[in-house]
Protein backbone atom coordinates (compact mmCIF):
# COMPACT_ATOMS: atom_id res chain seq x y z
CA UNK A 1 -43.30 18.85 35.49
CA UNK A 2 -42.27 19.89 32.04
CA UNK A 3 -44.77 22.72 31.97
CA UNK A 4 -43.60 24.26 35.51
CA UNK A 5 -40.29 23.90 33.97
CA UNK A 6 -41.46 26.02 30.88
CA UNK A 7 -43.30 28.68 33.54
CA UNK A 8 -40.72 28.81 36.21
CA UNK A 9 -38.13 30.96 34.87
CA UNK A 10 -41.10 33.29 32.91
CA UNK A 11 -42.96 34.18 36.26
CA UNK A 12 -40.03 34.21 38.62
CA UNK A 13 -38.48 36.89 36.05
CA UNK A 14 -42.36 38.50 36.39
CA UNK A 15 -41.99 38.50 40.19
CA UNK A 16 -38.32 39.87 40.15
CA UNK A 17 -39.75 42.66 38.05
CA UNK A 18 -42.42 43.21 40.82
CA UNK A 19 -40.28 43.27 43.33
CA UNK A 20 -37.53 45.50 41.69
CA UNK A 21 -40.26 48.44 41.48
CA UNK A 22 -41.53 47.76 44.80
CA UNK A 23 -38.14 47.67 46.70
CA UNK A 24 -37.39 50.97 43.88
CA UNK A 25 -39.59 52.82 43.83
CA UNK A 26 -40.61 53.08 48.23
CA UNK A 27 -37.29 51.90 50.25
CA UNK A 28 -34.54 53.26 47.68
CA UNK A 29 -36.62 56.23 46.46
CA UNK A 30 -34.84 58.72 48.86
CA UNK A 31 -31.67 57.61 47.99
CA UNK A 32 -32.19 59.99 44.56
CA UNK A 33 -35.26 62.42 46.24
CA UNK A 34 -33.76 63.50 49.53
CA UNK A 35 -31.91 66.42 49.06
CA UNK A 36 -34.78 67.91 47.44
CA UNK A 37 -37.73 66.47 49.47
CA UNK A 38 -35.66 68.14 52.14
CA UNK A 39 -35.36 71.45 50.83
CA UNK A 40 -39.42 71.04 49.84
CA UNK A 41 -40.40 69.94 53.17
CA UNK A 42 -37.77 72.01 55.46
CA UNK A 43 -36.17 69.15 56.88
CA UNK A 44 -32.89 68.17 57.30
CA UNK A 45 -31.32 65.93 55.45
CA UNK A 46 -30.97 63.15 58.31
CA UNK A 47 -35.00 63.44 58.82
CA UNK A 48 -35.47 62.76 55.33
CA UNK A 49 -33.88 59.81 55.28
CA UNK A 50 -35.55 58.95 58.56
CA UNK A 51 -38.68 57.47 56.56
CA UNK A 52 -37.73 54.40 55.61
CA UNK A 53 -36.67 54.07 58.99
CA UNK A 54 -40.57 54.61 59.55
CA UNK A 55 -41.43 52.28 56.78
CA UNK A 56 -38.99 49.54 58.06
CA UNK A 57 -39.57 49.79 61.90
CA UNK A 58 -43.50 49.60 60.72
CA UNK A 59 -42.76 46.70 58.66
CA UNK A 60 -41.20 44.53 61.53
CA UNK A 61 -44.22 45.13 63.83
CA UNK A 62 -46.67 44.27 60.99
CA UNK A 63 -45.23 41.06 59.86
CA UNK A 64 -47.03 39.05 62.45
CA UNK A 65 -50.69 40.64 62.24
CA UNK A 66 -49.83 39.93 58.33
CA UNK A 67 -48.96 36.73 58.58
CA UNK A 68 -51.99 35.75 59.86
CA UNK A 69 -53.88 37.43 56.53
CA UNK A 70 -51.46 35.17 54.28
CA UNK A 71 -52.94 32.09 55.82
CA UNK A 72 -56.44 33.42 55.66
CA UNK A 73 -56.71 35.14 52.53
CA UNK A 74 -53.24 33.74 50.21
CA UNK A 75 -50.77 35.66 49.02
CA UNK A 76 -52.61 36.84 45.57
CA UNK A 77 -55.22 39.11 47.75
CA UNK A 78 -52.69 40.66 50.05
CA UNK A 79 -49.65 41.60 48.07
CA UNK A 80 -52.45 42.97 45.58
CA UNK A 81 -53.70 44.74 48.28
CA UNK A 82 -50.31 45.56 50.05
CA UNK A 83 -49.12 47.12 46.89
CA UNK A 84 -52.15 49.29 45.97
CA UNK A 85 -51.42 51.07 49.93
CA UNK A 86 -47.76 51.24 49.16
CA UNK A 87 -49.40 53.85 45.93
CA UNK A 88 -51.35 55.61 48.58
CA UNK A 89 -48.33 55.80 50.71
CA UNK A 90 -46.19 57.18 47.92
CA UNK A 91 -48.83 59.65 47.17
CA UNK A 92 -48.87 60.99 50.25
CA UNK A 93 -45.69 61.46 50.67
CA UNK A 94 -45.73 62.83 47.14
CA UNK A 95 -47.99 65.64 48.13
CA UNK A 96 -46.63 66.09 51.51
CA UNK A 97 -46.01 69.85 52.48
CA UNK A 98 -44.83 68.96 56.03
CA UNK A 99 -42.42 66.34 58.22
CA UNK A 100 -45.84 64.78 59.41
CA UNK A 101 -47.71 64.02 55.76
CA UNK A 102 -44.46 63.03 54.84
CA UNK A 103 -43.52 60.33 57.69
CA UNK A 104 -47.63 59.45 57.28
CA UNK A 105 -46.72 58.59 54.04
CA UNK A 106 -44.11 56.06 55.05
CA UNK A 107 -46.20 54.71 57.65
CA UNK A 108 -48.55 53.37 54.99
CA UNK A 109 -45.69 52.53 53.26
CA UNK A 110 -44.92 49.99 55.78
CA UNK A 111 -47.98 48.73 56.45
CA UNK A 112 -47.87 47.93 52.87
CA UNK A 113 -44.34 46.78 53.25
CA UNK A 114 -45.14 44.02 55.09
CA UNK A 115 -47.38 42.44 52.53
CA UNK A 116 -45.93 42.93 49.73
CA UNK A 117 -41.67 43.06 49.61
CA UNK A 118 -39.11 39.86 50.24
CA UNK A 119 -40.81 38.04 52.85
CA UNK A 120 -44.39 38.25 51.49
CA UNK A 121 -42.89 37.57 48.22
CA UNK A 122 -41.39 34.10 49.20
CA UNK A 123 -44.70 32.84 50.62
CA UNK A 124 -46.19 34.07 47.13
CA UNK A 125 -43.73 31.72 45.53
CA UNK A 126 -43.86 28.91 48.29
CA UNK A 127 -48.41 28.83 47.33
CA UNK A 128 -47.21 28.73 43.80
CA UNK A 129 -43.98 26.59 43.48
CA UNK A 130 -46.17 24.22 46.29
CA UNK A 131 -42.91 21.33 46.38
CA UNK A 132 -40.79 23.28 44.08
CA UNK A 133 -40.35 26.37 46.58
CA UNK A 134 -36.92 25.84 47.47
CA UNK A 135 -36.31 26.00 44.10
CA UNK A 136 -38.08 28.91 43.06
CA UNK A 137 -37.43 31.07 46.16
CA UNK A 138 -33.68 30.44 45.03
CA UNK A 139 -33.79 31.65 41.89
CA UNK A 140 -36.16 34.92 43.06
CA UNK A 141 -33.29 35.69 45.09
CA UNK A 142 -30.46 35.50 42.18
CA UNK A 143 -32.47 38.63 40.90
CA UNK A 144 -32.67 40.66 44.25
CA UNK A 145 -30.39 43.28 43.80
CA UNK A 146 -31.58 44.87 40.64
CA UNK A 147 -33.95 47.36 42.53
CA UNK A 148 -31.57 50.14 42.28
CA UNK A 149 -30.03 49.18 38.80
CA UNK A 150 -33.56 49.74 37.46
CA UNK A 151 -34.72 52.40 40.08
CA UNK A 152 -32.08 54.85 40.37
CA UNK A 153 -31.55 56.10 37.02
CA UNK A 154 -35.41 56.24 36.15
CA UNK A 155 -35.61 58.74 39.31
CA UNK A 156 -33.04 60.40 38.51
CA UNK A 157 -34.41 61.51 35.23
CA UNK A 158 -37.64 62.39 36.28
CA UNK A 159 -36.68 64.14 39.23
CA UNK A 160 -34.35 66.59 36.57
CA UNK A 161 -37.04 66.60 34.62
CA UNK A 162 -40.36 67.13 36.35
CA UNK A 163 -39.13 67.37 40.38
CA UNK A 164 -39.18 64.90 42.96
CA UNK A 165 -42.96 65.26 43.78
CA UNK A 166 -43.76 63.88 39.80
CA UNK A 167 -41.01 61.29 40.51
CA UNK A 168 -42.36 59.78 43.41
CA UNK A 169 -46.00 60.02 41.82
CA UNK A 170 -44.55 57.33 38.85
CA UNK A 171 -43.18 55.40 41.39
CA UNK A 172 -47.01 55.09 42.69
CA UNK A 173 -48.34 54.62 39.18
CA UNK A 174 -45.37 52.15 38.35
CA UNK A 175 -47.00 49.69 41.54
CA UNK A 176 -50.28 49.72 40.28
CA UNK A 177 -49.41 49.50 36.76
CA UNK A 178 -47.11 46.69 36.32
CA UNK A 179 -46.30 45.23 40.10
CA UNK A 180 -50.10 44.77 41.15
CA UNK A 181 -51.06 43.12 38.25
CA UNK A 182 -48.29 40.78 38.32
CA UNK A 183 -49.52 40.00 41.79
CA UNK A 184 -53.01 39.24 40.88
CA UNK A 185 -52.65 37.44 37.91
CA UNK A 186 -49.54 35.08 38.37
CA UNK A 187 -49.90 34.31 42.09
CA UNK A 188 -52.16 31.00 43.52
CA UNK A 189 -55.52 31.88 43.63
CA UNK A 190 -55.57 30.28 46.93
CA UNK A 191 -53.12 28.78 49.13
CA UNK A 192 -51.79 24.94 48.93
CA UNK A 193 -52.25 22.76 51.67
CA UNK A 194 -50.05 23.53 54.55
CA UNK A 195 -49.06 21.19 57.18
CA UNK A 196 -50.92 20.63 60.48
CA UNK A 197 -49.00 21.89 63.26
CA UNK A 198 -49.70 18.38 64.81
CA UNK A 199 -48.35 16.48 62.50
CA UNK A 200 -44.93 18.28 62.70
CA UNK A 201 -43.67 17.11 66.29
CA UNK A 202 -41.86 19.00 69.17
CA UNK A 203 -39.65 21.71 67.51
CA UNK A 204 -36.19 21.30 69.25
CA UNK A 205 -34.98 24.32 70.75
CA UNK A 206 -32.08 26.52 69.04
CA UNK A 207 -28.75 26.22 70.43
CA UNK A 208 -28.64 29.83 71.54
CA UNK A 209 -24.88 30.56 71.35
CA UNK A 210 -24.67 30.13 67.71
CA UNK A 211 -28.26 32.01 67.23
CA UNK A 212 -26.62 35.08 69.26
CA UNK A 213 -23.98 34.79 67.40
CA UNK A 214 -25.62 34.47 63.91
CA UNK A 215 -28.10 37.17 65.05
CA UNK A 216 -25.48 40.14 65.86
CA UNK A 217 -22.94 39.07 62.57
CA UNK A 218 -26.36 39.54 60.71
CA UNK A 219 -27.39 42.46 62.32
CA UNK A 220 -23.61 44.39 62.06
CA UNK A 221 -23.36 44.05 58.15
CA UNK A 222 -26.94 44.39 57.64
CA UNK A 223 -26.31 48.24 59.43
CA UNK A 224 -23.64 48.42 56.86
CA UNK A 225 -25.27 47.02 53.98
CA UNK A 226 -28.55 48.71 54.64
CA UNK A 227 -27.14 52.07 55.61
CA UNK A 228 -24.71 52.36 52.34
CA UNK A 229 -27.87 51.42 50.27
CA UNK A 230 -29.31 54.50 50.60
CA UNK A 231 -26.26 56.94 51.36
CA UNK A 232 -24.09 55.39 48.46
CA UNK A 233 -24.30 58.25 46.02
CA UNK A 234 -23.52 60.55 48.94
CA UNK A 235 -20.90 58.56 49.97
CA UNK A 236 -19.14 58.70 46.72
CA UNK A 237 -20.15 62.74 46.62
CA UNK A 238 -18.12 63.30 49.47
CA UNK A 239 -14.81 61.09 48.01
CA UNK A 240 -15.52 64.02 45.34
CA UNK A 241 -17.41 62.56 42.03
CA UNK A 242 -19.88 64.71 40.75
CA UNK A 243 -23.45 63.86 41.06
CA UNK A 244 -24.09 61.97 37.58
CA UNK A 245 -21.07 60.02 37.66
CA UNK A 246 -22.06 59.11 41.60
CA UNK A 247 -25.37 58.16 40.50
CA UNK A 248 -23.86 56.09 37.14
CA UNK A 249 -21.20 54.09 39.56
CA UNK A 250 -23.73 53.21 42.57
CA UNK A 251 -26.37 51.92 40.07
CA UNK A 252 -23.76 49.25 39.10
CA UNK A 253 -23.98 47.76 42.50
CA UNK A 254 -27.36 45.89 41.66
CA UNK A 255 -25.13 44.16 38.49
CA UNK A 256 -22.58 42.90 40.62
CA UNK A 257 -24.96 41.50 43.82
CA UNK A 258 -26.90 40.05 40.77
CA UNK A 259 -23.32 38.31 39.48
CA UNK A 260 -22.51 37.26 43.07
CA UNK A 261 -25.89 35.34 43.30
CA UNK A 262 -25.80 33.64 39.64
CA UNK A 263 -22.07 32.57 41.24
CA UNK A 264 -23.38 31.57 44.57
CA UNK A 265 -26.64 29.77 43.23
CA UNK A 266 -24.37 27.70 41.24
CA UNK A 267 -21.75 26.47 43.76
CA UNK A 268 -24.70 25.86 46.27
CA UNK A 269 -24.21 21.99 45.85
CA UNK A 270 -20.35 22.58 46.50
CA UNK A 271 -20.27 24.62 49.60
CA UNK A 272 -22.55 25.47 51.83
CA UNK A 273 -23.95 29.26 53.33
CA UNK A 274 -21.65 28.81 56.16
CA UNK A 275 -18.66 28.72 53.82
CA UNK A 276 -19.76 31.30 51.20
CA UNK A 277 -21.48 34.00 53.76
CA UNK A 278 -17.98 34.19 55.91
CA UNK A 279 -16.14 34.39 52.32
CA UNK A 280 -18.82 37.50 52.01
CA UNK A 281 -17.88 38.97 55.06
CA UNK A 282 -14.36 39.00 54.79
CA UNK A 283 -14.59 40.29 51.49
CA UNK A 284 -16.86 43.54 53.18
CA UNK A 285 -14.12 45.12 54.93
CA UNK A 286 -11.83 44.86 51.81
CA UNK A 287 -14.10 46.69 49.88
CA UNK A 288 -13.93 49.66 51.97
CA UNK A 289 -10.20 49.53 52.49
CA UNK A 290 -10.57 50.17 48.48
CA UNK A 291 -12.20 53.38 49.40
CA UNK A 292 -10.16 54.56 52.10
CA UNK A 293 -6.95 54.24 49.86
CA UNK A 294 -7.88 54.99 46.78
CA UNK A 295 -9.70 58.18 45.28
CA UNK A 296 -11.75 59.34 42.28
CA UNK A 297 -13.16 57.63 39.83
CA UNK A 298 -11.31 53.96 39.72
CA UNK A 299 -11.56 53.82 43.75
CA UNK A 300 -15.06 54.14 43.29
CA UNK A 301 -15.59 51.31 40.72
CA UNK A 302 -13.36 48.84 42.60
CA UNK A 303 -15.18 49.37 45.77
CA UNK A 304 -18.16 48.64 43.79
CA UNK A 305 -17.10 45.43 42.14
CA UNK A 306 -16.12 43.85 45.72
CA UNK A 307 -18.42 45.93 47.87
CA UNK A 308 -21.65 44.62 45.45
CA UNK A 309 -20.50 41.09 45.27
CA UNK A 310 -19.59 40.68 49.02
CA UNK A 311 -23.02 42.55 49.31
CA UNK A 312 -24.97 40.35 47.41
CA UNK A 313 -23.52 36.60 48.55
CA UNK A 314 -24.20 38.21 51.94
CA UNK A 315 -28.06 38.62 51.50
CA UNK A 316 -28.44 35.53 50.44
CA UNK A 317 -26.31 33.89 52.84
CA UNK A 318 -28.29 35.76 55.55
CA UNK A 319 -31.54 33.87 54.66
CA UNK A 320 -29.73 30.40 54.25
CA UNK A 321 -27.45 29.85 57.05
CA UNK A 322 -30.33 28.95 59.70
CA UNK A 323 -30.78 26.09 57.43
CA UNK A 324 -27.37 24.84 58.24
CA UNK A 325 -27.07 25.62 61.87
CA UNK A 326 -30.58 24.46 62.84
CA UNK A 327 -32.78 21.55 61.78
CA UNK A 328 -35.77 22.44 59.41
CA UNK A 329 -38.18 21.76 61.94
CA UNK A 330 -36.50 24.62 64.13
CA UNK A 331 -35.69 27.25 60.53
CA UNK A 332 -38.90 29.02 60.85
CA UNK A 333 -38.92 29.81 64.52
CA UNK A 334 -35.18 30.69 63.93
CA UNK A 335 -36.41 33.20 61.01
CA UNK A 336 -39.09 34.47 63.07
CA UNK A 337 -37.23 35.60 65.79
CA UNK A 338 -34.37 37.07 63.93
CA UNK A 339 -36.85 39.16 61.78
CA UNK A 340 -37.37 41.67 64.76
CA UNK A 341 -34.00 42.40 65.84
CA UNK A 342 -32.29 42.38 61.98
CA UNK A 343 -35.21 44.34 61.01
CA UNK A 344 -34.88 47.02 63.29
CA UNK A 345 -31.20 47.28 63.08
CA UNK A 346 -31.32 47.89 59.31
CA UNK A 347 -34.05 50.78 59.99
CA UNK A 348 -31.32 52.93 62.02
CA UNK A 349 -28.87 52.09 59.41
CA UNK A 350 -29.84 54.88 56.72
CA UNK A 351 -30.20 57.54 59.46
CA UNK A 352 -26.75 56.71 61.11
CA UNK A 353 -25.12 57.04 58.13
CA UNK A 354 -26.79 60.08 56.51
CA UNK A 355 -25.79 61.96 60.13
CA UNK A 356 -22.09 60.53 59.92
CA UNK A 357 -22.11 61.74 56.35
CA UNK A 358 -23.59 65.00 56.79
CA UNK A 359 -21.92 65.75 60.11
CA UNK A 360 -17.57 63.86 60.47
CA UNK A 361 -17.88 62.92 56.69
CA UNK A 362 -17.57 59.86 54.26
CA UNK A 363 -14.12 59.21 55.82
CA UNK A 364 -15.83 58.15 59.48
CA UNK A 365 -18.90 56.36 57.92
CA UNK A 366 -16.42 54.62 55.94
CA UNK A 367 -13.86 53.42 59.43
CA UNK A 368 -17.29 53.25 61.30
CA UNK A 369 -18.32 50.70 58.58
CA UNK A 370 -15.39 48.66 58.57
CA UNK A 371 -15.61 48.54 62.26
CA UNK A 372 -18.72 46.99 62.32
CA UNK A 373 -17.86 44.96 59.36
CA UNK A 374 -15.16 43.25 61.05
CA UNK A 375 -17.08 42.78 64.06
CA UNK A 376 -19.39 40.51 62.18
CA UNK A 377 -16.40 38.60 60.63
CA UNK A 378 -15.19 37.72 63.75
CA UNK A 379 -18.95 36.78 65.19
CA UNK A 380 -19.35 34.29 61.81
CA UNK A 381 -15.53 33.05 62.14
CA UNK A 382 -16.47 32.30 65.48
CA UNK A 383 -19.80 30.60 64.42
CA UNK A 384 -18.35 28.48 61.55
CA UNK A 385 -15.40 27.27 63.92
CA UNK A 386 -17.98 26.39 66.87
CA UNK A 387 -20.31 25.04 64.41
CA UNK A 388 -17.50 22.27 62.79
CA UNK A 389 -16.66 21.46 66.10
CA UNK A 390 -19.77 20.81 67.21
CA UNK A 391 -20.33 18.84 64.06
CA UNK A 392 -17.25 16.42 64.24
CA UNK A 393 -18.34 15.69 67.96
CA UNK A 394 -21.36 15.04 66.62
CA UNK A 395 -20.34 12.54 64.10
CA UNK A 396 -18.40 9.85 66.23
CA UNK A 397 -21.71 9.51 68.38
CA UNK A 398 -24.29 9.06 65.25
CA UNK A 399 -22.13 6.13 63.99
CA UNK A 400 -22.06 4.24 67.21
């Protein structure tokens, strides 16, 4: 126990790392390349941004077919594998000289996806941790927004430097060089036991109101939260910062999701996702309403403090709140069917946006985002009320 006390915080930080180039250097690399892929490639800038729409909607399909290599091979052969094809993938897309190289490109990039980002990553860590999962997957997640903290300045440089083609060719070389080996060498050489399905039991069904419910709250901020992540520095381009002070500000975001979960990973024995994710999703709106009023510079930096800590509660809250609406027995069939629908909602998100923000401007994405933000507050208000209800019905009847 004392040594997997000693390793845990050494190889989660090692996995973090992984997954910050990973999520860097495929989903958030047009977030710095796109204007200039475009004017390379001929495409507008909407199409651009349309590939990790590709690499997402290609993702969502592939989970399944890939979940059935995790429990064959373990996680150490396929995200080793998964993140040597997201390389090809960049490379392609790196020496892409029309739209269909390019969206080839994020095809494999998908494919790839699938075995190697978040979800791949936390049955990594479940083979390793073995009974200490929980733990470990909790602590992964404290460090999940530094991708474009680490990313988007390192692109940014190389793309002034050496273009966006040499950029997104040391995104490929960063995979193999530090996120595949970290892969191979720190994860289970093969997987721990796993339960029988027949020892498990029945799994009860979901209550379906409050999975419709938890489904389209989770599905309306992640189009917001998923749509900004890419369109951010645009966003604050067109509320008038320059370019390098855009870039500076939005690369702050990843600091202040990372605060949010240190904050939320500690006050997880005092209140519980239900509680902290609607605190998150009030909070969304607000930082907007920062936007709308303010301007420049210190507009920009507020929205950023409350936009990246609402932001950042909310992804975590979006992975944990099954666990309080549904028994364990019934979490992973409630996780597998929300994969599909939240997964393809967040790949329109980045396309949406760039078209709102290239065609009405940054003042309609910003009302069209609050819109949909408060949407989903009133869809978890809604679920947290129905949910105590439901709860102190409950309670009368377990005590007799």
């Amino acid at each position: 126990m004392s040594e997997f006390r000693f390793r845990l915080p050494l190889t989660i930080a090692a996995f973090a790392l992984a997954q910050a180039v990973c999520w860097g250097m495929t989903f958030n690399l047009p977030a710095i390349t796109s204007s200039a892929m475009a004017e390379a490639l001929g495409l507008p800038y909407p199409a651009v941004m349309t590939g990790p729409t590709v690499m997402l909607v290609t993702m969502a399909f592939a989970a399944v077919p890939c979940l059935r290599l995790f429990e064959r091979h373990g996680a150490r052969l396929v995200m080793t594998t998964g993140t040597m094809v997201a390389a090809l993938g960049l490379a392609t897309i790196a020496c892409a000289g029309a739209a269909w190289t390019y969206f080839a490109g994020w095809l494999l990039v998908g494919l790839a996806g699938a075995g190697m980002l978040t979800t791949a990553m936390q049955i990594g860590v479940a083979e390793w941790a073995g009974a200490r999962a929980r733990q470990a997957i909790g602590a992964l997640l404290i460090f999940g927004g530094l991708s474009t903290t680490l990313s988007w300045p390192l692109l940014g440089a190389l793309q002034s430097a050496f273009g966006w083609r040499a950029a997104t060719l040391t995104g490929a070389a960063l995979l193999l060089v530090i996120a595949a080996p970290i892969y191979w060498l720190l994860l289970a050489r093969r997987p721990a036991d796993a339960a029988k399905p027949a020892d498990a039991g029945p799994v009860p069904p979901l209550d379906r109101a409050a999975f419709g419910l938890l489904a389209f709250a989770s599905a309306a901020n992640g189009i917001v939260t998923w749509g900004f992540s890419l369109t951010i520095i645009t966003l604050f381009e067109g509320r008038g910062l320059e370019h390098g002070t855009a870039v500076l500000i939005a690369s702050f975001i990843g600091v202040t999701a990372l605060l949010a979960r240190l904050v939320d990973f500690a006050a997880g024995k005092r209140w519980n996702s239900l509680a902290t994710g609607l605190a998150a999703a009030a909070a969304l709106p607000l930082s907007f309403a920062v936007l709308i009023i303010g301007t420049g510079t210190p507009a920009a930096i507020g929205f950023v403090v409350v936009y990246g800590l609402a932001s950042g509660v909310l992804a975590v809250a979006r992975s944990t709140m099954p666990l309080d609406l549904f028994s364990a027995a019934a979490y992973a069939r409630a996780s597998s069917m929300l994969a599909l629908p939240l997964n393809l909602s967040f790949a329109c998100a980045p396309p949406l946006f760039a078209a709102i923000l290239s065609g009405p401007g940054s003042n309609a994405a910003l009302w069209v985002a609050t819109g949909l933000s408060l949407s989903a507050l009133l869809s978890l208000a809604v679920l947290v009320l129905r949910h105590r209800r439901i709860s102190t019905l409950r309670a009368p009847a377990e005590a007799d």
